[in-house]
N, C-alpha and C. Protein backbone atom coordinates (compact mmCIF):
# COMPACT_ATOMS: atom_id res chain seq x y z
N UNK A 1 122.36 119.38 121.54
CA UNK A 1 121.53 118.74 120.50
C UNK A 1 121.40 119.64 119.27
N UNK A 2 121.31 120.97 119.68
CA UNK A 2 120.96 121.97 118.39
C UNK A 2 122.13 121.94 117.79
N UNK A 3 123.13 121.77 117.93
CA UNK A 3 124.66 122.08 117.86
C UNK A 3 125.37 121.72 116.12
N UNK A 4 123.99 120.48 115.84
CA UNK A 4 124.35 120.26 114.46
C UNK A 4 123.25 121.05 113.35
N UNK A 5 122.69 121.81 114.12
CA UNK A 5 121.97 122.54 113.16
C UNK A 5 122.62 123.48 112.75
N UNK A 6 121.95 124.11 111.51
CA UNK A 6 122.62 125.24 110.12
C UNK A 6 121.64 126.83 110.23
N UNK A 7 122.36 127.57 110.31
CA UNK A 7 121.81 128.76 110.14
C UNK A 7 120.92 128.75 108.64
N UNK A 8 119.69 129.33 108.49
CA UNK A 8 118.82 129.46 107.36
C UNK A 8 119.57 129.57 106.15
N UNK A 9 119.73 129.19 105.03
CA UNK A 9 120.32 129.12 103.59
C UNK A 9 120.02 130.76 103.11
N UNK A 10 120.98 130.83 102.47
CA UNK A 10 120.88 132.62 101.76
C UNK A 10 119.96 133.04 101.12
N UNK A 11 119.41 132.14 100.54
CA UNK A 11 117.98 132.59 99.17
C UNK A 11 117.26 132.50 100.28
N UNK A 12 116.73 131.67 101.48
CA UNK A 12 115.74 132.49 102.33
C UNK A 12 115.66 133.29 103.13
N UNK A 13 117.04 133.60 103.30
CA UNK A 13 117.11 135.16 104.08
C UNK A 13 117.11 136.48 103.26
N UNK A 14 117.66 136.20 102.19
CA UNK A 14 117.34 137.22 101.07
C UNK A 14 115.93 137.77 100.47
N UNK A 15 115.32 136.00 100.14
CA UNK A 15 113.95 136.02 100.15
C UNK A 15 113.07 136.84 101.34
N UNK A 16 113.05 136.50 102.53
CA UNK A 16 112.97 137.29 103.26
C UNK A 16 112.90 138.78 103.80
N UNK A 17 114.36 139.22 103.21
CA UNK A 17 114.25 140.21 103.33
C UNK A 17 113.27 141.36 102.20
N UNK A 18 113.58 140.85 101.26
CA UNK A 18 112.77 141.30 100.41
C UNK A 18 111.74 141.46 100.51
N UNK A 19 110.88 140.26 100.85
CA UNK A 19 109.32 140.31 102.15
C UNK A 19 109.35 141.42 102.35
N UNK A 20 110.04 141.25 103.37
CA UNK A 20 110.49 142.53 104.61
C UNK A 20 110.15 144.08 104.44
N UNK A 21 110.89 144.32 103.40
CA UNK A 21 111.02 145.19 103.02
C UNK A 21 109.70 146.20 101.43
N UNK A 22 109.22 145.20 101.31
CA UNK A 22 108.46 145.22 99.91
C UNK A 22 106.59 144.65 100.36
N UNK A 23 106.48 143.83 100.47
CA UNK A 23 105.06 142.98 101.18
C UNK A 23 104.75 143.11 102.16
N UNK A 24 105.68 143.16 103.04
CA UNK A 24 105.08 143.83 104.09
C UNK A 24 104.96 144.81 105.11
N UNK A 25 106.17 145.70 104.48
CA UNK A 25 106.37 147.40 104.12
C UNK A 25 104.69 148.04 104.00
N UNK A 26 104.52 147.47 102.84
CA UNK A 26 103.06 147.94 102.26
C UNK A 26 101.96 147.78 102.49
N UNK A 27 101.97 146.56 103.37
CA UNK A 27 101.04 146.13 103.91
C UNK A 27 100.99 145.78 105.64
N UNK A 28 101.88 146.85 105.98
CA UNK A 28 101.71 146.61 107.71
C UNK A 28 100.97 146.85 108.61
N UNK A 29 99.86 147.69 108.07
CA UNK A 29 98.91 147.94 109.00
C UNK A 29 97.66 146.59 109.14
N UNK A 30 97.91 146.06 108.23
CA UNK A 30 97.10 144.51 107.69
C UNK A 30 97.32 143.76 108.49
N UNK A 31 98.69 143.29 108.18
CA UNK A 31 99.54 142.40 109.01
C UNK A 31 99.37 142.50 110.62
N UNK A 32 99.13 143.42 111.01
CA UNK A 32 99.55 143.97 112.43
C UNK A 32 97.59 143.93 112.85
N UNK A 33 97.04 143.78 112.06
CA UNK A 33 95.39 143.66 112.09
C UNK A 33 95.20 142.44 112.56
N UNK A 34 95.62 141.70 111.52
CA UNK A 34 95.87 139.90 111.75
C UNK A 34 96.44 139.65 112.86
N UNK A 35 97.37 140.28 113.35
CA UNK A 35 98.64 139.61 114.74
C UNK A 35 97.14 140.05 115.77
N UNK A 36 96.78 141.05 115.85
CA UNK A 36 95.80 141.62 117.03
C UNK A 36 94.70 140.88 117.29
N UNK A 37 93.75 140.66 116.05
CA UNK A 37 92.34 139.99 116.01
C UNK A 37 92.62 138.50 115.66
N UNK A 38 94.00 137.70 115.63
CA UNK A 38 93.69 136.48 115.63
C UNK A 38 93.02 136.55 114.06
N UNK A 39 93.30 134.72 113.65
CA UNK A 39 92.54 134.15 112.66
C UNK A 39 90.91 134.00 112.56
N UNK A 40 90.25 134.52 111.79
CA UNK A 40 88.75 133.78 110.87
C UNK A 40 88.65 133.71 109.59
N UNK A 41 89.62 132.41 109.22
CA UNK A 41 89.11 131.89 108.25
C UNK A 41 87.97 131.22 107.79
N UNK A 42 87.44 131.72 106.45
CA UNK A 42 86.08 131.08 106.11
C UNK A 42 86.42 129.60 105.83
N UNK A 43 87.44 129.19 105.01
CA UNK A 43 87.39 128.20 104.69
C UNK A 43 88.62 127.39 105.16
N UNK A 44 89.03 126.00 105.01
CA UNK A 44 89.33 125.36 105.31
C UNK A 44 90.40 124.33 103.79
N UNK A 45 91.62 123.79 103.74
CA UNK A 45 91.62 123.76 102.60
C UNK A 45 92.92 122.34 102.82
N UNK A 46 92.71 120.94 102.58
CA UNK A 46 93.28 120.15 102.82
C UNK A 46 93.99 119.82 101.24
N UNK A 47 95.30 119.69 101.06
CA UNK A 47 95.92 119.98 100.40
C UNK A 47 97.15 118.82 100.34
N UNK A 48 97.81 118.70 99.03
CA UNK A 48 99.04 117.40 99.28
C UNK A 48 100.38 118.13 99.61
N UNK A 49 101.04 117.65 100.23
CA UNK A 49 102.15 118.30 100.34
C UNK A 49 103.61 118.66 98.96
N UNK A 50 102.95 118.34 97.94
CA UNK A 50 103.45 118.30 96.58
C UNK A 50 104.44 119.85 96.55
N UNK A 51 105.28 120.16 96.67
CA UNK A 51 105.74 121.43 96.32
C UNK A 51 105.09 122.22 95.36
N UNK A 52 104.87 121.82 94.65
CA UNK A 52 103.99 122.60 93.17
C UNK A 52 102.61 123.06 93.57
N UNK A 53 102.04 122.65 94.42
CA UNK A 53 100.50 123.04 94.78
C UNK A 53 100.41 124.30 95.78
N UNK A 54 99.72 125.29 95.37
CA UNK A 54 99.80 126.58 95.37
C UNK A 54 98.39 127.09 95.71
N UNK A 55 97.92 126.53 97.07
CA UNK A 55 96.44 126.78 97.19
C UNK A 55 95.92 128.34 97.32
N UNK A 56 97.02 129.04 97.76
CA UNK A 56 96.47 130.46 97.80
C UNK A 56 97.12 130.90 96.62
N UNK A 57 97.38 131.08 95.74
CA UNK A 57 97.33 131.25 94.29
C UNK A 57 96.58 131.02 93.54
N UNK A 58 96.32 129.51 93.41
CA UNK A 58 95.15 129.50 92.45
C UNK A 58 93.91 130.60 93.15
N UNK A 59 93.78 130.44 94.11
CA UNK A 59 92.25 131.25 94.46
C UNK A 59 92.40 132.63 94.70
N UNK A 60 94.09 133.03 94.82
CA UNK A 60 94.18 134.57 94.95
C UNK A 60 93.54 134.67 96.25
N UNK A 61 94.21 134.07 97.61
CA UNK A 61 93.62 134.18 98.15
C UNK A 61 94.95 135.33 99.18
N UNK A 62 94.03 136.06 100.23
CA UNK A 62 95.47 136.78 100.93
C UNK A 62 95.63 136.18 102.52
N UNK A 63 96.54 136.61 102.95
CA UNK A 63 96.98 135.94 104.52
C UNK A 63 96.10 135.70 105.21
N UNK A 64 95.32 135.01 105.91
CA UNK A 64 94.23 134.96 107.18
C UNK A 64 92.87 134.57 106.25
N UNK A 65 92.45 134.25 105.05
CA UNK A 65 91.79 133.80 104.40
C UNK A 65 91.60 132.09 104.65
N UNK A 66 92.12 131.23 104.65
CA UNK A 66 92.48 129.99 103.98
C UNK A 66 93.27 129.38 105.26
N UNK A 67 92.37 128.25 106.26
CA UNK A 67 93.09 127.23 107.05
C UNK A 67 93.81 126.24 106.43
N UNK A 68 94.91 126.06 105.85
CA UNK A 68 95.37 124.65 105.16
C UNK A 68 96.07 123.71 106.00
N UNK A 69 95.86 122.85 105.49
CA UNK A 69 96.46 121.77 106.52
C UNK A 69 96.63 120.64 105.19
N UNK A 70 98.50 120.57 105.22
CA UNK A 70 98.84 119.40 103.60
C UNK A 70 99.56 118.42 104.23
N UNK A 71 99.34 116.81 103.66
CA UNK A 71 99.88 116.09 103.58
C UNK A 71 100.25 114.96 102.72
N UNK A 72 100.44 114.14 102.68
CA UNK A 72 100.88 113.24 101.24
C UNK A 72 99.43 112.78 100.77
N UNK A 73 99.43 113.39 99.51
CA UNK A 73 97.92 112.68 98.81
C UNK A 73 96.84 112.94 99.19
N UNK A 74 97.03 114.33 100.21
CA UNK A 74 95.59 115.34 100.37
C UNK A 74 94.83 114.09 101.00
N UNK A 75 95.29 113.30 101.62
CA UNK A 75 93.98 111.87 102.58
C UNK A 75 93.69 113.12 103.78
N UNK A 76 92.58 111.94 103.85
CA UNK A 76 91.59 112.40 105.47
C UNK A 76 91.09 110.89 105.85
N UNK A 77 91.74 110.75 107.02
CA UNK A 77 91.65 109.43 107.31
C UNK A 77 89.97 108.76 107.68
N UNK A 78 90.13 107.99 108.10
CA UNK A 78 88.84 108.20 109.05
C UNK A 78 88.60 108.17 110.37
N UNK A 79 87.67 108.40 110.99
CA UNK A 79 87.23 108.69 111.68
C UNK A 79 87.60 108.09 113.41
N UNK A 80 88.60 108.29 114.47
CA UNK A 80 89.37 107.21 114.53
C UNK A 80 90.09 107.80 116.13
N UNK A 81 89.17 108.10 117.22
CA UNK A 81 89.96 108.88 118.32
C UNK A 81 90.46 108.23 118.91
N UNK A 82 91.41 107.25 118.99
CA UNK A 82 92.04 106.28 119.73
C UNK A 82 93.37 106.75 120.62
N UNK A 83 93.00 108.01 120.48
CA UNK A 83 94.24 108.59 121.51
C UNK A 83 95.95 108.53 120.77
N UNK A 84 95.96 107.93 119.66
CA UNK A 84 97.14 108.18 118.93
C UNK A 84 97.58 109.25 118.14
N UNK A 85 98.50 109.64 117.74
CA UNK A 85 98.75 110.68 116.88
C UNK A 85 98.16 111.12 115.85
N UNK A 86 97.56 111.86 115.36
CA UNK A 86 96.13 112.05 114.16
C UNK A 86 96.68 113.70 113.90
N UNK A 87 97.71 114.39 112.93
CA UNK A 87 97.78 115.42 112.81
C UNK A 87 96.79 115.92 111.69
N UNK A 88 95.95 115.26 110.73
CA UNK A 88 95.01 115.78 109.70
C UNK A 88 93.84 115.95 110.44
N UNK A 89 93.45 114.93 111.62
CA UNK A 89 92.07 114.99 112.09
C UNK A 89 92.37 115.84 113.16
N UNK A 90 93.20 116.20 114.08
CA UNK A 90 93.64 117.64 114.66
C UNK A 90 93.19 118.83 113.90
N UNK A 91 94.03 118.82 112.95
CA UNK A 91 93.92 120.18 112.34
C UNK A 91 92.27 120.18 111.45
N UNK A 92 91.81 118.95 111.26
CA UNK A 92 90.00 119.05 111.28
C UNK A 92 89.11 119.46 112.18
N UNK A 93 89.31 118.99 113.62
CA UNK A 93 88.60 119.05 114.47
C UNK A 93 89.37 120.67 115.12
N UNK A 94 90.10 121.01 115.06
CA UNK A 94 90.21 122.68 115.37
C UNK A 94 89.45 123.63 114.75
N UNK A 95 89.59 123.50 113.13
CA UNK A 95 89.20 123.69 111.89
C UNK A 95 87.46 124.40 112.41
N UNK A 96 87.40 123.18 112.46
CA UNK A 96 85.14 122.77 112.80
C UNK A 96 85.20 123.35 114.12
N UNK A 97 85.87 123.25 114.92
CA UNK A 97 85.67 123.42 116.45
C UNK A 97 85.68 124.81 116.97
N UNK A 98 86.70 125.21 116.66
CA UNK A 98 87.86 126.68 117.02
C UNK A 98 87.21 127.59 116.35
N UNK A 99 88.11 127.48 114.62
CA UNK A 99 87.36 128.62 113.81
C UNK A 99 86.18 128.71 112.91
N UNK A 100 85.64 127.50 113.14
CA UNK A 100 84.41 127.31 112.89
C UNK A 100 84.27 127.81 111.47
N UNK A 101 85.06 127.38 110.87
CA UNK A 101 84.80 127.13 109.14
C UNK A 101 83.55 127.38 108.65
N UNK A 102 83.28 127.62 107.64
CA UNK A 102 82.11 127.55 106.27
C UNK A 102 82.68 126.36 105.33
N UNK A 103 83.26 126.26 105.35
CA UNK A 103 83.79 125.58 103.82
C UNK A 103 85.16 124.76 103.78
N UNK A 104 84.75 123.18 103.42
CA UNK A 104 85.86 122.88 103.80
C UNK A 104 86.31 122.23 102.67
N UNK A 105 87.25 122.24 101.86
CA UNK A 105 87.62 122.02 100.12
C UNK A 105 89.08 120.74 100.69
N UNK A 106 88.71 119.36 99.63
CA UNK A 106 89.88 118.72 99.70
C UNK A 106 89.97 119.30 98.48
N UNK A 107 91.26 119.22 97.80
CA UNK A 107 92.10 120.18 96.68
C UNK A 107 93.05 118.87 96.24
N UNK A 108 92.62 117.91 95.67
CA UNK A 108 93.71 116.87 94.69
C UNK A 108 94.52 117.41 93.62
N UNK A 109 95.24 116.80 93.13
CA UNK A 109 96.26 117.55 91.73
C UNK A 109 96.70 116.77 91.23
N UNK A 110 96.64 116.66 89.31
CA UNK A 110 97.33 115.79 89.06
C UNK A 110 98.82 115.43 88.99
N UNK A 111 99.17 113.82 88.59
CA UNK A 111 100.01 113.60 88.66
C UNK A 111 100.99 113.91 89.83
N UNK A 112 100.01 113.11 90.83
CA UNK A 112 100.71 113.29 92.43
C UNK A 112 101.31 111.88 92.81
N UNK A 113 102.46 112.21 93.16
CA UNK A 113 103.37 111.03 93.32
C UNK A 113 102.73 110.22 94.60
N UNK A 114 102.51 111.13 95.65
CA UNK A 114 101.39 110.14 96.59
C UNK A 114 100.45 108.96 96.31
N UNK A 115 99.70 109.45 95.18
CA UNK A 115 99.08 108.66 94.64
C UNK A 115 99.47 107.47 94.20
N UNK A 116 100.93 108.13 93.31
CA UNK A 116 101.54 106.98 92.55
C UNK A 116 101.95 105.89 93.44
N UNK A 117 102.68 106.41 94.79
CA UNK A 117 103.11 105.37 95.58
C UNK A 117 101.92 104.42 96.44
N UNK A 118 100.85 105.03 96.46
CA UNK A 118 99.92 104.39 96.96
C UNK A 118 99.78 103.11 95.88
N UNK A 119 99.31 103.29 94.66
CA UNK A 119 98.77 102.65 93.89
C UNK A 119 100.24 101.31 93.58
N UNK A 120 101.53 101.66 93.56
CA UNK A 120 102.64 100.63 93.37
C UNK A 120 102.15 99.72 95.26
N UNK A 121 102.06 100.56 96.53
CA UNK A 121 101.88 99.73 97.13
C UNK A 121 100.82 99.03 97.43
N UNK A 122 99.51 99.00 96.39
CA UNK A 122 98.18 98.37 96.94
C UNK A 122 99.05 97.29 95.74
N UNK A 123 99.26 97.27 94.93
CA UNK A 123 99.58 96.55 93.57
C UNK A 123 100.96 95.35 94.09
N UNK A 124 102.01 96.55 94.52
CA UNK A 124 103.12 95.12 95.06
C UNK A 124 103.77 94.91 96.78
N UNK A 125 102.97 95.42 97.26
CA UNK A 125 102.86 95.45 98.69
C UNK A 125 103.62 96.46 99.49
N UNK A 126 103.80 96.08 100.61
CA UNK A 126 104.71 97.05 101.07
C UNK A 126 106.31 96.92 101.09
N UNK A 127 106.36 98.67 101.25
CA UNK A 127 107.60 99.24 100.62
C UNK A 127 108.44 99.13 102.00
N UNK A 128 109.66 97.99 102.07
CA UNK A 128 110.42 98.25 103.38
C UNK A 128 110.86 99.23 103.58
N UNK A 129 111.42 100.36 102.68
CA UNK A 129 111.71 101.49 103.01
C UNK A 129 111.36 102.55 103.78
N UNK A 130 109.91 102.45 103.87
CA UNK A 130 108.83 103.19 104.58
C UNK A 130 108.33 102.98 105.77
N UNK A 131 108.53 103.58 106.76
CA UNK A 131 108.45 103.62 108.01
C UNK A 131 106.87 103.88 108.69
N UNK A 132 106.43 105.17 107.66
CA UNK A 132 105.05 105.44 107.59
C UNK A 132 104.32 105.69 106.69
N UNK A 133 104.71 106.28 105.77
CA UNK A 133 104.40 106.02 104.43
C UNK A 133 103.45 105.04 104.13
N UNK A 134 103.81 103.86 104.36
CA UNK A 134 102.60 102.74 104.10
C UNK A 134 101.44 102.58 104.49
N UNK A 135 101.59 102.66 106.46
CA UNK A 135 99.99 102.39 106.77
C UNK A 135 99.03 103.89 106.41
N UNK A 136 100.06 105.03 106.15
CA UNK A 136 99.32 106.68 105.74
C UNK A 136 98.64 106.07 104.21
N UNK A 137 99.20 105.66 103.79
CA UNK A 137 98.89 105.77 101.86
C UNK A 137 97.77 104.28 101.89
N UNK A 138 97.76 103.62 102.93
CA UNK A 138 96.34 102.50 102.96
C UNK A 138 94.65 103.10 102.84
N UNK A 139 95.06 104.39 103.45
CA UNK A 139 93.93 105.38 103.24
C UNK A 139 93.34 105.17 101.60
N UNK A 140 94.44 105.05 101.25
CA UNK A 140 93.36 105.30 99.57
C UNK A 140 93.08 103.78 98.90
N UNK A 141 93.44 102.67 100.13
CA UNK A 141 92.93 101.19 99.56
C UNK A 141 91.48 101.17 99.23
N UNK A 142 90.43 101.51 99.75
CA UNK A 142 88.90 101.25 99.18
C UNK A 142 88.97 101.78 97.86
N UNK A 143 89.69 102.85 97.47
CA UNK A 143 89.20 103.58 96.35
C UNK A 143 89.56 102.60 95.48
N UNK A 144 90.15 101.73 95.35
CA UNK A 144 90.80 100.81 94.14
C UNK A 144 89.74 99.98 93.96
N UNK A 145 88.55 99.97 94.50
CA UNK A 145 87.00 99.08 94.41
C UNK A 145 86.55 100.17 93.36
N UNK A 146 87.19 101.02 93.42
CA UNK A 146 86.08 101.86 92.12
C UNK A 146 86.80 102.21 91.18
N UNK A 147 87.96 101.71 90.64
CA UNK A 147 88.78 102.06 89.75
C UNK A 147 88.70 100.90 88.26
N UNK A 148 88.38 101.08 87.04
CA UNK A 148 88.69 100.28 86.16
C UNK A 148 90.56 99.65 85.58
N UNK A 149 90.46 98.67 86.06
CA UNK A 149 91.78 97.83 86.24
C UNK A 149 91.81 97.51 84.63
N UNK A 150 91.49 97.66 83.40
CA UNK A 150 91.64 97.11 82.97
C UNK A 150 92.19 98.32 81.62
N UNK A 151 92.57 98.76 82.47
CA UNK A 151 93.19 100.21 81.02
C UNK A 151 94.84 100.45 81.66
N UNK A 152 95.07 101.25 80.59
CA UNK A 152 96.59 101.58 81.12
C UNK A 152 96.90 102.38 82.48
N UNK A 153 98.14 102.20 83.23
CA UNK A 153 98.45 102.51 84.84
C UNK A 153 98.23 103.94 84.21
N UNK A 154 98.57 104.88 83.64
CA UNK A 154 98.26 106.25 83.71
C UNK A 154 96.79 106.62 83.82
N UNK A 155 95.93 106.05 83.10
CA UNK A 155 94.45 106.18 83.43
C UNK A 155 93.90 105.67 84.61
N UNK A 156 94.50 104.72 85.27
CA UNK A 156 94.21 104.24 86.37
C UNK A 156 94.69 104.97 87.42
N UNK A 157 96.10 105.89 86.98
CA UNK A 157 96.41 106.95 88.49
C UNK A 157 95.33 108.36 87.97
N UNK A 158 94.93 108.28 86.87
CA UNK A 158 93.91 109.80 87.14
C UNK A 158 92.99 109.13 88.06
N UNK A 159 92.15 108.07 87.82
CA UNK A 159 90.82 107.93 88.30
C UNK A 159 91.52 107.76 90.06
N UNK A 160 92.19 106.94 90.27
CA UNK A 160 92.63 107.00 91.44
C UNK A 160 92.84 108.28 92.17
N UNK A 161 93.47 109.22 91.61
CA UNK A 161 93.70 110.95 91.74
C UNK A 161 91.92 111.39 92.24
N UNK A 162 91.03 111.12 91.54
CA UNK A 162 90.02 111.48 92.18
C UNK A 162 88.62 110.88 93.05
N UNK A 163 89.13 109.49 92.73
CA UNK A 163 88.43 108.29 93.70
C UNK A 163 88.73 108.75 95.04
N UNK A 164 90.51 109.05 95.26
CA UNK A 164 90.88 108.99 96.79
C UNK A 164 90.12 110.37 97.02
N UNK A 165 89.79 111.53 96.49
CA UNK A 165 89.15 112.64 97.12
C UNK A 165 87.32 112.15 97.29
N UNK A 166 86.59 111.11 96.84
CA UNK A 166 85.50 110.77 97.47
C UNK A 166 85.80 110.08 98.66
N UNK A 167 86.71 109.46 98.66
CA UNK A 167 87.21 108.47 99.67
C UNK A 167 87.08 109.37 101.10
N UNK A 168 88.24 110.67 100.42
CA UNK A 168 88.34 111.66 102.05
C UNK A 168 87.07 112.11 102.49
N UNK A 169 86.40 112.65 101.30
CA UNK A 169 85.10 113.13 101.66
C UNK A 169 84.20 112.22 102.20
N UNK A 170 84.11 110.72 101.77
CA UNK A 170 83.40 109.93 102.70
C UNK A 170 83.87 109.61 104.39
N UNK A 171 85.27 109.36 104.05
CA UNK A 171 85.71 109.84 105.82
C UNK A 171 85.46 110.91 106.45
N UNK A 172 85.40 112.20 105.72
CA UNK A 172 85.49 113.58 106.53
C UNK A 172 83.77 113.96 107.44
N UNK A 173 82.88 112.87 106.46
CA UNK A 173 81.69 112.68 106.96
C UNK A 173 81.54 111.43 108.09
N UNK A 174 82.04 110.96 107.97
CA UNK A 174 82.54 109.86 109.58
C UNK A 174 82.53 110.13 111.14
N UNK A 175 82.87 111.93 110.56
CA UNK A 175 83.23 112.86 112.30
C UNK A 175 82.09 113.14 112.21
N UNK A 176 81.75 112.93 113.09
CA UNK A 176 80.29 113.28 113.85
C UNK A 176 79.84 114.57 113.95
N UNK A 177 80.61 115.36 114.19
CA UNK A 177 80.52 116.73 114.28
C UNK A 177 80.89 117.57 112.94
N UNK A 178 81.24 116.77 112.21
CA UNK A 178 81.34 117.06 110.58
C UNK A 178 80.01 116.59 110.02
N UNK A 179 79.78 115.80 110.24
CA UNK A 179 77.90 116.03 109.41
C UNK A 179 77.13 116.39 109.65
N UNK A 180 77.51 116.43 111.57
CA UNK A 180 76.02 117.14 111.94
C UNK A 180 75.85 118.52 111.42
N UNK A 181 77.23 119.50 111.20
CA UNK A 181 77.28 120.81 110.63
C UNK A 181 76.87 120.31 109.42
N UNK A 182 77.35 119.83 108.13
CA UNK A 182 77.02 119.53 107.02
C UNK A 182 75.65 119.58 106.88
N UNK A 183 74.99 118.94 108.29
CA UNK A 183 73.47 118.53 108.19
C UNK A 183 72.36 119.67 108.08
N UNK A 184 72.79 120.60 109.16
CA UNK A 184 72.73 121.36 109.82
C UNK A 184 72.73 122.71 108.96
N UNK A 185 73.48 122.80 107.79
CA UNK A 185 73.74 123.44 106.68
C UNK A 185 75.17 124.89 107.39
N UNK A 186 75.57 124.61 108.15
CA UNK A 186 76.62 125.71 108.82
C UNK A 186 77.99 125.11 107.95
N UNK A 187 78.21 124.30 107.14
CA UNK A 187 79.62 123.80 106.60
C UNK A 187 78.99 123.02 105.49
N UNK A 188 79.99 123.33 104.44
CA UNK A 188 79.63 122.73 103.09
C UNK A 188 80.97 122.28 102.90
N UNK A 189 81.32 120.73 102.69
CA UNK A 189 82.55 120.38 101.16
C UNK A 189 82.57 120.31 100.44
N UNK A 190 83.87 120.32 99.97
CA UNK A 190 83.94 120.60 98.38
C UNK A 190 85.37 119.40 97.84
N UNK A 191 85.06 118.67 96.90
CA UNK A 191 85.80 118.14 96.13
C UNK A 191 86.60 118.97 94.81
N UNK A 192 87.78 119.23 95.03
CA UNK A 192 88.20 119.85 93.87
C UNK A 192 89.90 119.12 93.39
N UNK A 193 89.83 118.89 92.04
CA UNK A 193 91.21 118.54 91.66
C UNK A 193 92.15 119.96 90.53
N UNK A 194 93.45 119.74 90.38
CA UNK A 194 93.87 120.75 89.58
C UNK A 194 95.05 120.13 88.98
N UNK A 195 94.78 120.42 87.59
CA UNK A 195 95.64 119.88 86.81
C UNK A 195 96.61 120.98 86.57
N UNK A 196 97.86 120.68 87.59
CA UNK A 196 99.16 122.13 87.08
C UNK A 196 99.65 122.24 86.13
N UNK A 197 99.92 121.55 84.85
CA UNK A 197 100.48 121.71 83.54
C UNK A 197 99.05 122.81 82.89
N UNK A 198 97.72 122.45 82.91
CA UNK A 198 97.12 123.19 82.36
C UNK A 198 96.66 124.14 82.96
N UNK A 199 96.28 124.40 84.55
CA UNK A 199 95.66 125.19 84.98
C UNK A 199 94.13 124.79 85.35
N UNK A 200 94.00 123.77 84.96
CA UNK A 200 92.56 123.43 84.36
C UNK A 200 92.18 123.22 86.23
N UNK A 201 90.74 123.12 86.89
CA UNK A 201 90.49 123.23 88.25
C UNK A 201 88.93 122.22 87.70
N UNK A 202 89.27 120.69 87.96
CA UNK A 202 87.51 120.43 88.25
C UNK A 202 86.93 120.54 89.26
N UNK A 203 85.60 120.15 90.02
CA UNK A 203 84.93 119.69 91.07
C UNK A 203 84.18 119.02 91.00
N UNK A 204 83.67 118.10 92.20
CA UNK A 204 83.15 117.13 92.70
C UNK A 204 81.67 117.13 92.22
N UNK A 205 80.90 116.86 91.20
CA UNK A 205 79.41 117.54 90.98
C UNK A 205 78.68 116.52 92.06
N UNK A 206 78.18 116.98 93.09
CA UNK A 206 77.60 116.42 94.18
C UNK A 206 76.24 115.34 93.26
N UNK A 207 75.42 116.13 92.38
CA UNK A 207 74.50 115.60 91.90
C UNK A 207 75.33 114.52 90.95
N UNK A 208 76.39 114.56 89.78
CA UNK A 208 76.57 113.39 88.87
C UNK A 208 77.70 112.30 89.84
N UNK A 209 78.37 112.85 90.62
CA UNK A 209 79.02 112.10 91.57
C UNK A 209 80.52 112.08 90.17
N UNK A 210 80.62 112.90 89.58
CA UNK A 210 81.60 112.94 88.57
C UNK A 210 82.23 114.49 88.65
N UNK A 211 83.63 114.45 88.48
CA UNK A 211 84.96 115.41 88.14
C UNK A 211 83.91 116.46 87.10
N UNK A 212 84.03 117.49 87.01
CA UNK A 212 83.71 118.06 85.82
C UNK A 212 84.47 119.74 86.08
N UNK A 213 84.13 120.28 84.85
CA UNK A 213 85.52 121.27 84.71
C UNK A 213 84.43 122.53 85.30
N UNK A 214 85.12 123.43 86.24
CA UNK A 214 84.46 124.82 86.54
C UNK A 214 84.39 126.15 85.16
C-alpha cells in the first residue's frame, strides 16, 4: 500500500535541516524540557486552515504555548455526541478536559475562501463536487439571519467572516462543560479576526457585541 508513496520533497528536508541545525541547535535544552514535562498550554486557538494564517506569529508565540486545532472557516460545530466522527469537538473536549486551558480564542481572517464557499453554497445550493465540504460549511447557515443582504457580495463576505465567529462561539457554549468553566470563571473566549493584507487584529467586544480594532 505504501509503495506509491514519495520520499519528503527537497525544500523540506533542507528546510529541515536547517531547523536542525540552527533552532534547535540553540535551543535544545528547551526542546528536550518540552519532550520530558509534556504540554501546558494556556491557551487554546481554533484557527482556518488557510495557509496564510500564522497563529503563532502574530502573537509571537513559542513551541508548547498555543493548543491549535484548524479547519475550513475556523467553525465549531455544535454541540453533538452522537458517536460519529467530530475532529474540532475532540480536539475541544481534550483542550477543556486534558490540558485544561485558560483561554480559548476562535481566530477568523479575512478574505477566507471557506467563507466564500459557504456563502456560494447557502446562496446556490450544493456543490456536487463536495463530498464534505457541504454538510462542514452548513455550520455557518444561521449566521446568514444576521447578515444585511442587501449590499454588495464583498460586504456581505466581511460580515459573514465575523457573524460565523459568534456563531462558533455560540456553539462552543452548547458543551456543557464549556460553560460551566466559562461560568465558573476557570476559561474565558475570545472572538478575534485578522486582516493579513494589513495586519490589522479586531475582537469580539463582549459588551457592544461588535468587531472592533485592538
Amino acid at each position: 500500500m505504501f509503495k506509491q508513496l514519495s520520499p519528503p520533497p527537497e525544500f523540506l528536508v533542507s528546510r529541515y535541516k536547517k531547523w536542525q541545525s540552527s533552532t534547535y541547535l540553540n535551543n535544545a535544552n528547551e526542546f528536550k524540557k518540552l519532550a520530558s514535562l509534556g504540554q501546558n498550554p494556556s491557551s487554546m486557538v481554533i484557527s482556518c486552515c488557510d495557509s496564510r494564517v500564522h497563529a503563532t506569529s502574530i502573537f509571537g508565540a513559542d513551541a508548547g504555548e498555543f493548543f491549535i486545532h484548524r479547519n475550513i472557516a475556523n467553525l465549531v460545530p455544535p454541540y453533538s455526541p452522537d458517536g460519529e466522527n467530530h475532529a474540532t469537538s475532540a480536539a475541544i473536549e481534550y483542550a477543556t478536559k486534558d490540558l485544561k486551558i485558560h483561554h480559548l480564542i476562535v481566530l477568523g481572517h479575512r478574505d477566507c475562501g471557506g467563507i466564500k464557499s459557504g456563502h456560494s453554497l447557502h446562496s446556490s445550493g450544493l456543490n456536487p463536487d463536495y463530498e464534505f465540504l457541504n454538510k462542514w460549511l452548513s455550520i455557518l447557515f444561521p449566521a446568514f439571519n444576521n447578515i444585511v443582504k442587501d449590499v454588495p457580495e464583498k460586504k456581505q463576505l466581511e460580515q459573514l467572516e465575523e457573524e460565523s465567529i459568534k456563531i462558533s462561539i455560540n456553539n462552543l457554549l452548547s458543551f456543557p462543560y464549556i460553560k460551566k468553566r466559562v461560568e465558573d470563571k476557570k476559561l474565558s473566549i475570545h472572538g478575534l479576526i485578522h486582516d493579513i493584507g494589513s495586519g490589522e487584529l479586531k475582537f469580539l467586544n463582549p459588551l457592544t457585541e461588535e468587531f472592533e480594532h485592538l
